[in-house]
PDB file of N, CA and C in Angstrom:
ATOM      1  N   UNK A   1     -13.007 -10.821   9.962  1.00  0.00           N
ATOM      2  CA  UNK A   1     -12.759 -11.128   8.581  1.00  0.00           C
ATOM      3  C   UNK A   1     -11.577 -10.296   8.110  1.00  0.00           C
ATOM      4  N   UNK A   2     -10.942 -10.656   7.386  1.00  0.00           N
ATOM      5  CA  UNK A   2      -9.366 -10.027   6.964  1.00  0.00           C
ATOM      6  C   UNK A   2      -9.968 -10.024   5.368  1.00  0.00           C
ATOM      7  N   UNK A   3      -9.913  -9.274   4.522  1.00  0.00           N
ATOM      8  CA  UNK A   3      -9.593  -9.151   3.177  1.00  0.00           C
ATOM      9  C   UNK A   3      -8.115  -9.528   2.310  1.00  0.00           C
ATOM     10  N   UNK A   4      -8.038  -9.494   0.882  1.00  0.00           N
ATOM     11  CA  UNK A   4      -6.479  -9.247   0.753  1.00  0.00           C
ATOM     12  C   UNK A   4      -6.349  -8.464   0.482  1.00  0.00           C
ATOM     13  N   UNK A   5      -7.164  -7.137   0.588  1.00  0.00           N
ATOM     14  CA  UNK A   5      -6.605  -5.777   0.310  1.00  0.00           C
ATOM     15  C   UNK A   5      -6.328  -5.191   2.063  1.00  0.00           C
ATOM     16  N   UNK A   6      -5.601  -5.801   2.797  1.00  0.00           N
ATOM     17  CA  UNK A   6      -5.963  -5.807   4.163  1.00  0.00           C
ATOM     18  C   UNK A   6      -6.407  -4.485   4.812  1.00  0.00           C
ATOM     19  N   UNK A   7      -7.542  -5.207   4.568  1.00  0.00           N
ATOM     20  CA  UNK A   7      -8.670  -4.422   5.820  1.00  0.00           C
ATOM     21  C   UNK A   7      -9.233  -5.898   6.465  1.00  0.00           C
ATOM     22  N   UNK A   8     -10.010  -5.401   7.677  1.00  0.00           N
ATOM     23  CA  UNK A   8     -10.317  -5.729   8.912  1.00  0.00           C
ATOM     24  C   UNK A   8     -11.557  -5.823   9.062  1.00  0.00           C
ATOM     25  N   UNK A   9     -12.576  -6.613   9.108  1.00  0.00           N
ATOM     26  CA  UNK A   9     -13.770  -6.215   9.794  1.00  0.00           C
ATOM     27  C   UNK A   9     -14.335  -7.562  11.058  1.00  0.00           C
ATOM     28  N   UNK A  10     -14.960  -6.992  11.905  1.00  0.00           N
ATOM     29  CA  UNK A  10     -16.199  -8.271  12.449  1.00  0.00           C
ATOM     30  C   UNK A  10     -17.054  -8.500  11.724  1.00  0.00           C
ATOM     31  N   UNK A  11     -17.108  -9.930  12.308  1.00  0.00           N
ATOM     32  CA  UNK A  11     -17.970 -10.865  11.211  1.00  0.00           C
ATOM     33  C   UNK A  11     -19.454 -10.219  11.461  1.00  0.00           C
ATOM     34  N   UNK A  12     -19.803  -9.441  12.518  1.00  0.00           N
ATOM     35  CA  UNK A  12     -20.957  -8.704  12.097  1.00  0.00           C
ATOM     36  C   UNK A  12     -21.273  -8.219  11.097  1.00  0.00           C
ATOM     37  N   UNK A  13     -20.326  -6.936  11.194  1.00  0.00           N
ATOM     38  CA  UNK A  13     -20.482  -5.769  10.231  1.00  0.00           C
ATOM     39  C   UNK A  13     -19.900  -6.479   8.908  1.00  0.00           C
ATOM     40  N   UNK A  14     -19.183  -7.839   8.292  1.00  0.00           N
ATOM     41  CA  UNK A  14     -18.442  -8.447   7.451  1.00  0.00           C
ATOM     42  C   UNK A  14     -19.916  -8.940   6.802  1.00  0.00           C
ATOM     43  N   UNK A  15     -21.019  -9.537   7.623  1.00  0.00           N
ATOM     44  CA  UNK A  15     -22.169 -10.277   6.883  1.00  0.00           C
ATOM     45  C   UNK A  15     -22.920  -8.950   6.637  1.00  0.00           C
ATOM     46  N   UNK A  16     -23.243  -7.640   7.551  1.00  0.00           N
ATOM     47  CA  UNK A  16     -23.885  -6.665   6.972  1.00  0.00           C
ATOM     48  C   UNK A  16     -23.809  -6.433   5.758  1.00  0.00           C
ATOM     49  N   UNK A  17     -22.334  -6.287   5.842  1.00  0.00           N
ATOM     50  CA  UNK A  17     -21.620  -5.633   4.176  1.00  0.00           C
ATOM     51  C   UNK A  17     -21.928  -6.681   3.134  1.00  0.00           C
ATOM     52  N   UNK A  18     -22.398  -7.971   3.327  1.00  0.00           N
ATOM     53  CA  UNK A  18     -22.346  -9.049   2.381  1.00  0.00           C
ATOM     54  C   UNK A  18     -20.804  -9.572   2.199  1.00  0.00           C
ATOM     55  N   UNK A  19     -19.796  -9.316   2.918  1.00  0.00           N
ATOM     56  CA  UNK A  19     -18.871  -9.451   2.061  1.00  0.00           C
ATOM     57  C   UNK A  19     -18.145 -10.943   2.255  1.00  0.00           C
ATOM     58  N   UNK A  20     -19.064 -11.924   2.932  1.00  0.00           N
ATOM     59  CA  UNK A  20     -19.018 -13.075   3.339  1.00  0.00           C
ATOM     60  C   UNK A  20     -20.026 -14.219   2.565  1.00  0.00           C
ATOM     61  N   UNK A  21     -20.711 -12.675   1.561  1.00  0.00           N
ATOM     62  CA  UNK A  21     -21.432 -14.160   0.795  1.00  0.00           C
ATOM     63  C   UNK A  21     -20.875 -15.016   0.081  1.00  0.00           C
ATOM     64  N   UNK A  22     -21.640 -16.550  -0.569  1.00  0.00           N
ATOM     65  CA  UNK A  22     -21.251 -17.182  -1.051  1.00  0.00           C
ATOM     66  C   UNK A  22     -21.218 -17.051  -2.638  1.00  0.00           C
ATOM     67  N   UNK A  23     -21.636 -15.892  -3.362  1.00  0.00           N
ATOM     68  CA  UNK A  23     -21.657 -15.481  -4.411  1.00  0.00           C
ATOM     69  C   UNK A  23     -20.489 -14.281  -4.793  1.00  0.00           C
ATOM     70  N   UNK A  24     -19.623 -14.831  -5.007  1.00  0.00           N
ATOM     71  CA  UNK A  24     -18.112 -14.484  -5.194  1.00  0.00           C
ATOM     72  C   UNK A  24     -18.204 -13.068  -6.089  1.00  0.00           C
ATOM     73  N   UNK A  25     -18.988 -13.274  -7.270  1.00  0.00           N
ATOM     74  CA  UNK A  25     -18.933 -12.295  -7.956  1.00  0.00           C
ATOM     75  C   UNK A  25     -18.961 -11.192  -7.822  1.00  0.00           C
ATOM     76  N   UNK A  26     -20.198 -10.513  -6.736  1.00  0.00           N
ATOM     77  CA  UNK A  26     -20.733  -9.152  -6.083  1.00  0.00           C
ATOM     78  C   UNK A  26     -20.301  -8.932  -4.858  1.00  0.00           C
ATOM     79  N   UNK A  27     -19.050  -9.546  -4.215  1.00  0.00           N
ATOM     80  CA  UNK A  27     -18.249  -9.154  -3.130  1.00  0.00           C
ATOM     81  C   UNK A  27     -17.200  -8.381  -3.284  1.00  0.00           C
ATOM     82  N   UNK A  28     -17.745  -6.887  -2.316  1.00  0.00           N
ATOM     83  CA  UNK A  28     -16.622  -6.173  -2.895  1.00  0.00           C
ATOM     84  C   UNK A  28     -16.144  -5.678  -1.346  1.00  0.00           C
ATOM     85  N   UNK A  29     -15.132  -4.869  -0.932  1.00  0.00           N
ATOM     86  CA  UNK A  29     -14.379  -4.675   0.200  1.00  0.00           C
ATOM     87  C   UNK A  29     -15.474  -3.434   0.641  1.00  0.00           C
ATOM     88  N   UNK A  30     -15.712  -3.411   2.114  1.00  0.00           N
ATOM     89  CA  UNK A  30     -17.079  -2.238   2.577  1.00  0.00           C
ATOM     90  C   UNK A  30     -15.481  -0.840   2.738  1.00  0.00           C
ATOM     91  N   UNK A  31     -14.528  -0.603   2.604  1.00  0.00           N
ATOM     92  CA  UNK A  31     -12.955   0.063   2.692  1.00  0.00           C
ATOM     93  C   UNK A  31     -13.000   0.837   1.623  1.00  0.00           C
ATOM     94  N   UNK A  32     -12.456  -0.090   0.711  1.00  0.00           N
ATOM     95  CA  UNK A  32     -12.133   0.284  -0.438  1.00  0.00           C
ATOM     96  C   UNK A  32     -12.697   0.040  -2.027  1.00  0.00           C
ATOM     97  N   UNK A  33     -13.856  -1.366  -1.725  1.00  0.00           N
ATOM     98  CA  UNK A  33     -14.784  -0.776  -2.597  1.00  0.00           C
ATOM     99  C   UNK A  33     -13.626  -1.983  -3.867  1.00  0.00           C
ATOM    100  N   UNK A  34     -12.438  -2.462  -3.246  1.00  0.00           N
ATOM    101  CA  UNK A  34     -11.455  -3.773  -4.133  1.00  0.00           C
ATOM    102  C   UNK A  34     -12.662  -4.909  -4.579  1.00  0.00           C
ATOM    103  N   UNK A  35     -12.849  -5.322  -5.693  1.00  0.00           N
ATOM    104  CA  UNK A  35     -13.625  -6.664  -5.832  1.00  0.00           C
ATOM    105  C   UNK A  35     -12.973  -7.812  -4.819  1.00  0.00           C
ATOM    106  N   UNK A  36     -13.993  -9.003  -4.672  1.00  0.00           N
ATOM    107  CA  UNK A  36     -13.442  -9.622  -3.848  1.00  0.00           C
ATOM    108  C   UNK A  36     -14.061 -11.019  -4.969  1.00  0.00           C
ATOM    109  N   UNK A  37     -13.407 -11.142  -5.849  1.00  0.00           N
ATOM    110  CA  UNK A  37     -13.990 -12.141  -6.712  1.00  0.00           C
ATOM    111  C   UNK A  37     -13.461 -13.458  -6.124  1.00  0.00           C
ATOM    112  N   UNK A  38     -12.014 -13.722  -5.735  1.00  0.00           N
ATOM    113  CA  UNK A  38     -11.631 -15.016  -5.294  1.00  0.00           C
ATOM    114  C   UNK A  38     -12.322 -15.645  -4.193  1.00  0.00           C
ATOM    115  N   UNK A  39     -12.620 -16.927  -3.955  1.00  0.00           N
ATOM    116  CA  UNK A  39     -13.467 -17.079  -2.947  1.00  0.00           C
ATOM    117  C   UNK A  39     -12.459 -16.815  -1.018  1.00  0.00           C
ATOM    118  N   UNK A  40     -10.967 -17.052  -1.440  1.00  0.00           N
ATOM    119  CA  UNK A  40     -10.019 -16.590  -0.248  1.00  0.00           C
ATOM    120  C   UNK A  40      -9.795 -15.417   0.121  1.00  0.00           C
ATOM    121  N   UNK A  41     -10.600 -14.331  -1.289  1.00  0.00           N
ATOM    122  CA  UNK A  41     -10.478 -12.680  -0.761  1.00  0.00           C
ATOM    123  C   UNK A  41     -10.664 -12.470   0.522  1.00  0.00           C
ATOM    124  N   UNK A  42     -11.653 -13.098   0.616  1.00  0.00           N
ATOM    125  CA  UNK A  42     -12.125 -12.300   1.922  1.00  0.00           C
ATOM    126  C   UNK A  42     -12.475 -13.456   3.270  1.00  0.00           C
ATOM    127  N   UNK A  43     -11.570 -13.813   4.235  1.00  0.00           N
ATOM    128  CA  UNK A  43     -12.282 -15.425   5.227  1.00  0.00           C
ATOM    129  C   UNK A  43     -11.996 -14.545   6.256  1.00  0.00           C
ATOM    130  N   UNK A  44     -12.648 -15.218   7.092  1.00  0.00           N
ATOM    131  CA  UNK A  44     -12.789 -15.148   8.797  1.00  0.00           C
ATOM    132  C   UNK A  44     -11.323 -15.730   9.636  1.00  0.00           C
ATOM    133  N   UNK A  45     -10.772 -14.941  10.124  1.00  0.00           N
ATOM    134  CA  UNK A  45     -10.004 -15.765  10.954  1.00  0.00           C
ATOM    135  C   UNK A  45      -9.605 -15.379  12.569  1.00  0.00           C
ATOM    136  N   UNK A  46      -8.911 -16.073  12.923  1.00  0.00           N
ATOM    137  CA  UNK A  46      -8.868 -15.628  14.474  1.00  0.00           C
ATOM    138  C   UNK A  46      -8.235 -15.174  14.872  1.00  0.00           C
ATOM    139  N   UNK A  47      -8.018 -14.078  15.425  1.00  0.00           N
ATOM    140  CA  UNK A  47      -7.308 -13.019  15.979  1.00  0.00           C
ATOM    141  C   UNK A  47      -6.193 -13.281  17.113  1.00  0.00           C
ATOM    142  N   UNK A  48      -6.784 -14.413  17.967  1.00  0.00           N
ATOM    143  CA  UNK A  48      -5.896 -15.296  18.810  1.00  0.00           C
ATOM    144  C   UNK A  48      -6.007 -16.679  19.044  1.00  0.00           C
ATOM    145  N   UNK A  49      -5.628 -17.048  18.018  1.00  0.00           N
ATOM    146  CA  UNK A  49      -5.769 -18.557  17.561  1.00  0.00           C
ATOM    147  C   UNK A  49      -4.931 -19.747  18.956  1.00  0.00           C
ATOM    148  N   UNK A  50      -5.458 -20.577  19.316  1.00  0.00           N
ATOM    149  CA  UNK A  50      -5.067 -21.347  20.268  1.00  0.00           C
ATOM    150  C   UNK A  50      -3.585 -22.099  19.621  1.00  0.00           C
ATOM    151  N   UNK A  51      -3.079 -22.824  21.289  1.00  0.00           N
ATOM    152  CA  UNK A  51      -1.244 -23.086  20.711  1.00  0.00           C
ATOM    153  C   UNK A  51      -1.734 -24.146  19.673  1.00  0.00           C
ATOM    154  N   UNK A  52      -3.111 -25.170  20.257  1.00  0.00           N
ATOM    155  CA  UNK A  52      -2.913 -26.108  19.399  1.00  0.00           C
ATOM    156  C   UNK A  52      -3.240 -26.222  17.735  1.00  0.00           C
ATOM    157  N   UNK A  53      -3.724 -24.830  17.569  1.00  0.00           N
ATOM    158  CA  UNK A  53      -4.213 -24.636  16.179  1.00  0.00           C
ATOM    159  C   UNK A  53      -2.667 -23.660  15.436  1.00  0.00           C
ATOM    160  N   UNK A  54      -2.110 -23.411  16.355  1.00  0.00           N
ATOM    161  CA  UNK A  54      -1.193 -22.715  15.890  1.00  0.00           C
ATOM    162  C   UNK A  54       0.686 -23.860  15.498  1.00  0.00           C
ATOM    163  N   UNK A  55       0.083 -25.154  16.572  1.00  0.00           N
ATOM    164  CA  UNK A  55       1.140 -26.235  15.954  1.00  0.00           C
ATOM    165  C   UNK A  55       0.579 -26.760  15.146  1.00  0.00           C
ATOM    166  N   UNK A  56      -0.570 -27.037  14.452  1.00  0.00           N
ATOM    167  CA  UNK A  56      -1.056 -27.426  13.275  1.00  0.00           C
ATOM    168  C   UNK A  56      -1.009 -27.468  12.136  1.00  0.00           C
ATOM    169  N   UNK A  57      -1.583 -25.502  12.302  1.00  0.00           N
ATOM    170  CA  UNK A  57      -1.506 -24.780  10.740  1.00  0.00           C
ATOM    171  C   UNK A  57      -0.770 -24.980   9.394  1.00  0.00           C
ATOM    172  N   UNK A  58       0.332 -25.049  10.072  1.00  0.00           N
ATOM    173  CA  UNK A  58       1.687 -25.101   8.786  1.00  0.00           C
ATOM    174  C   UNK A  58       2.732 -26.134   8.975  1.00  0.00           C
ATOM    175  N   UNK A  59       1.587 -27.582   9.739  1.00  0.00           N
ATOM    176  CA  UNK A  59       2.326 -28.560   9.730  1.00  0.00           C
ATOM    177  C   UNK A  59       2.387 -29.100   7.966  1.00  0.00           C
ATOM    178  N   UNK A  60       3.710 -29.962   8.049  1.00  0.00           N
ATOM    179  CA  UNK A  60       3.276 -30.834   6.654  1.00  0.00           C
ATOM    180  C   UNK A  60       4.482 -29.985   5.463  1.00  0.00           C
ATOM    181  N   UNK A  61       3.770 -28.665   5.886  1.00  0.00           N
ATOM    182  CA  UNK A  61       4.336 -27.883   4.257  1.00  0.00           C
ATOM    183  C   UNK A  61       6.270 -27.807   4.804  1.00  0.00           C
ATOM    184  N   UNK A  62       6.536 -27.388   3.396  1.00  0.00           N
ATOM    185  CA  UNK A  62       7.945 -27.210   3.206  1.00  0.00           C
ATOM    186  C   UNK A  62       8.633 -25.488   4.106  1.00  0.00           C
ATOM    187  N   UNK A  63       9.529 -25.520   4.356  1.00  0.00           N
ATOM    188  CA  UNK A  63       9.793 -24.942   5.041  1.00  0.00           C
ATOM    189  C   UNK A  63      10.079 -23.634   4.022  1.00  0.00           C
ATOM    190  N   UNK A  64      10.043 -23.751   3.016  1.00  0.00           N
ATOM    191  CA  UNK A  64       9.821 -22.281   1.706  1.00  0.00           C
ATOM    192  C   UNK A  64       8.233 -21.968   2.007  1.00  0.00           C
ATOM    193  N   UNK A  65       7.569 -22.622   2.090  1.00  0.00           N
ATOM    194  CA  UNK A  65       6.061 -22.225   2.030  1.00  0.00           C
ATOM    195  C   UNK A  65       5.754 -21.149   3.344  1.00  0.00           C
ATOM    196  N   UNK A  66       6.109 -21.975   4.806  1.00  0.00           N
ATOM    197  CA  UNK A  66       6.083 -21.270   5.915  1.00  0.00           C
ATOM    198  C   UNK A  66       7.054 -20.368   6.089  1.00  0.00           C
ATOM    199  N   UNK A  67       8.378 -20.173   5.785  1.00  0.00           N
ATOM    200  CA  UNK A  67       8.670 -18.792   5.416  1.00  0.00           C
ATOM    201  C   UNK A  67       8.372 -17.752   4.674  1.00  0.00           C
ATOM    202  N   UNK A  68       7.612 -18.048   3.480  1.00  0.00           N
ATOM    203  CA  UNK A  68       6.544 -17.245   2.492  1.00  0.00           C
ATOM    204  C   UNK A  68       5.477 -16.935   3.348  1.00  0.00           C
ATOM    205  N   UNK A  69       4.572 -17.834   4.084  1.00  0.00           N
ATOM    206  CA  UNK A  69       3.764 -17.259   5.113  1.00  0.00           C
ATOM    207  C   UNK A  69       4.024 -16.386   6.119  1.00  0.00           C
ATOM    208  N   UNK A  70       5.125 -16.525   6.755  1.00  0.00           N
ATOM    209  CA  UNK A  70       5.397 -15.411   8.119  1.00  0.00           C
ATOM    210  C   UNK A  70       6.332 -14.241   7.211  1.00  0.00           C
ATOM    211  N   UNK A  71       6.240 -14.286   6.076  1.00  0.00           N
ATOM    212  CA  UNK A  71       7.079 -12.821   5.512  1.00  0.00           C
ATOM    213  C   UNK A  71       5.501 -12.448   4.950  1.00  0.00           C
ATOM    214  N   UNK A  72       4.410 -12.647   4.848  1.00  0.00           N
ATOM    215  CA  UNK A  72       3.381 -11.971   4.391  1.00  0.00           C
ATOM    216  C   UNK A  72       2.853 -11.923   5.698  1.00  0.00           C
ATOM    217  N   UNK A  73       2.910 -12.380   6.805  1.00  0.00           N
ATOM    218  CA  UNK A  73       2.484 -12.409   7.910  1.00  0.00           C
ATOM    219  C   UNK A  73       2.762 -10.798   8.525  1.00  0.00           C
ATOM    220  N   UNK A  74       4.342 -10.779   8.721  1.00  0.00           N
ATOM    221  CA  UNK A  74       4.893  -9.626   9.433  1.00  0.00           C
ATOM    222  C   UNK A  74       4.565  -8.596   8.163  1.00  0.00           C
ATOM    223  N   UNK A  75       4.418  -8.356   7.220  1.00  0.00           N
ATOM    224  CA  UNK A  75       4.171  -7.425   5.853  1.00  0.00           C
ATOM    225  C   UNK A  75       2.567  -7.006   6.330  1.00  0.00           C
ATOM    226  N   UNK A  76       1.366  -7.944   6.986  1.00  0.00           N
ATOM    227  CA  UNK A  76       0.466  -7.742   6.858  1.00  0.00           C
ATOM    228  C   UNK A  76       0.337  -6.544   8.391  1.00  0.00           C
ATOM    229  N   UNK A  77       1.248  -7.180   9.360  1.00  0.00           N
ATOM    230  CA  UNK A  77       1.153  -6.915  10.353  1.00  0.00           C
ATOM    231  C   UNK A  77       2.059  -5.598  10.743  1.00  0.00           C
ATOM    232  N   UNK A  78       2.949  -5.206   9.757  1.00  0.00           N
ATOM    233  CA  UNK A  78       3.354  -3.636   9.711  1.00  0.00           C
ATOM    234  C   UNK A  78       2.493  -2.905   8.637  1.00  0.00           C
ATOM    235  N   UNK A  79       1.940  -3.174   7.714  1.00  0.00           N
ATOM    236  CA  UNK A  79       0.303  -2.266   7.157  1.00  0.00           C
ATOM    237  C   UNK A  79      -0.393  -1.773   7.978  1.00  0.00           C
ATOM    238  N   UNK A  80      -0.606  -2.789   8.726  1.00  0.00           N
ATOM    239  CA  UNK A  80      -1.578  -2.400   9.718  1.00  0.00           C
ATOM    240  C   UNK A  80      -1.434  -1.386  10.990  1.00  0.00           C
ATOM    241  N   UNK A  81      -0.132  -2.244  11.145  1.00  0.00           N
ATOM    242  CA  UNK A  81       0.370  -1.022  12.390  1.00  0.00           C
ATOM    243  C   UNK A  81       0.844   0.396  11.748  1.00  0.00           C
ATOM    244  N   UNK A  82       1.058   0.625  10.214  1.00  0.00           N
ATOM    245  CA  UNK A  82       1.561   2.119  10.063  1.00  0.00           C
ATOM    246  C   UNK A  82       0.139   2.739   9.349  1.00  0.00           C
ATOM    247  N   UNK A  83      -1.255   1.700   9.576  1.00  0.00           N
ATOM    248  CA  UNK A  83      -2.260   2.414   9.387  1.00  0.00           C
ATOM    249  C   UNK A  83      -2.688   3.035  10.863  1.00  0.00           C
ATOM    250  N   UNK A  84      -2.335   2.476  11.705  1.00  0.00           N
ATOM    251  CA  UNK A  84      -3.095   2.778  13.159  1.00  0.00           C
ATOM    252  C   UNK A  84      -2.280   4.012  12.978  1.00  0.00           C
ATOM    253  N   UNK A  85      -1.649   4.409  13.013  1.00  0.00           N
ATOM    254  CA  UNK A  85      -0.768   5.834  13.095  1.00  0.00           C
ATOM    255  C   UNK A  85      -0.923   6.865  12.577  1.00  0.00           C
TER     256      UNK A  85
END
């Protein structure tokens, strides 16, 4: 499970925490404790998503949208790496 306050969890420890329920209101981050009121705060996703889900994803949209995606993409993905450090 990815948050948008990006943190990280397995969907284990993600349903322990509740933070996968369907009651939006009382979801809060097990991290930082961020509300998770939107129901997209907080989803499951895959860590190594297959090629064919990966020619899919961001078929269709405009090519502003999928550059807005891979600039929050690489943003999410240097957080993370200057948290491991």
């Amino acid at each position: 499970m990815v948050t948008t306050c990006s943190h990280i969890f397995c969907v284990p420890c993600s349903q322990s925490e509740q933070c996968l329920t369907t009651t939006t209101a009382e979801r809060t981050c097990p991290a930082c404790n961020t509300e998770l009121s939107n129901p997209d705060d907080a989803v499951v996703t895959q860590l190594n998503p297959t090629e064919d889900y990966k020619t899919s994803v961001l078929s269709g949209l405009s090519p502003n949208i999928i550059m807005e995606c891979a600039g929050r993409g690489l943003a999410f993905y240097s957080y993370q790496t200057s948290q491991e450090m």
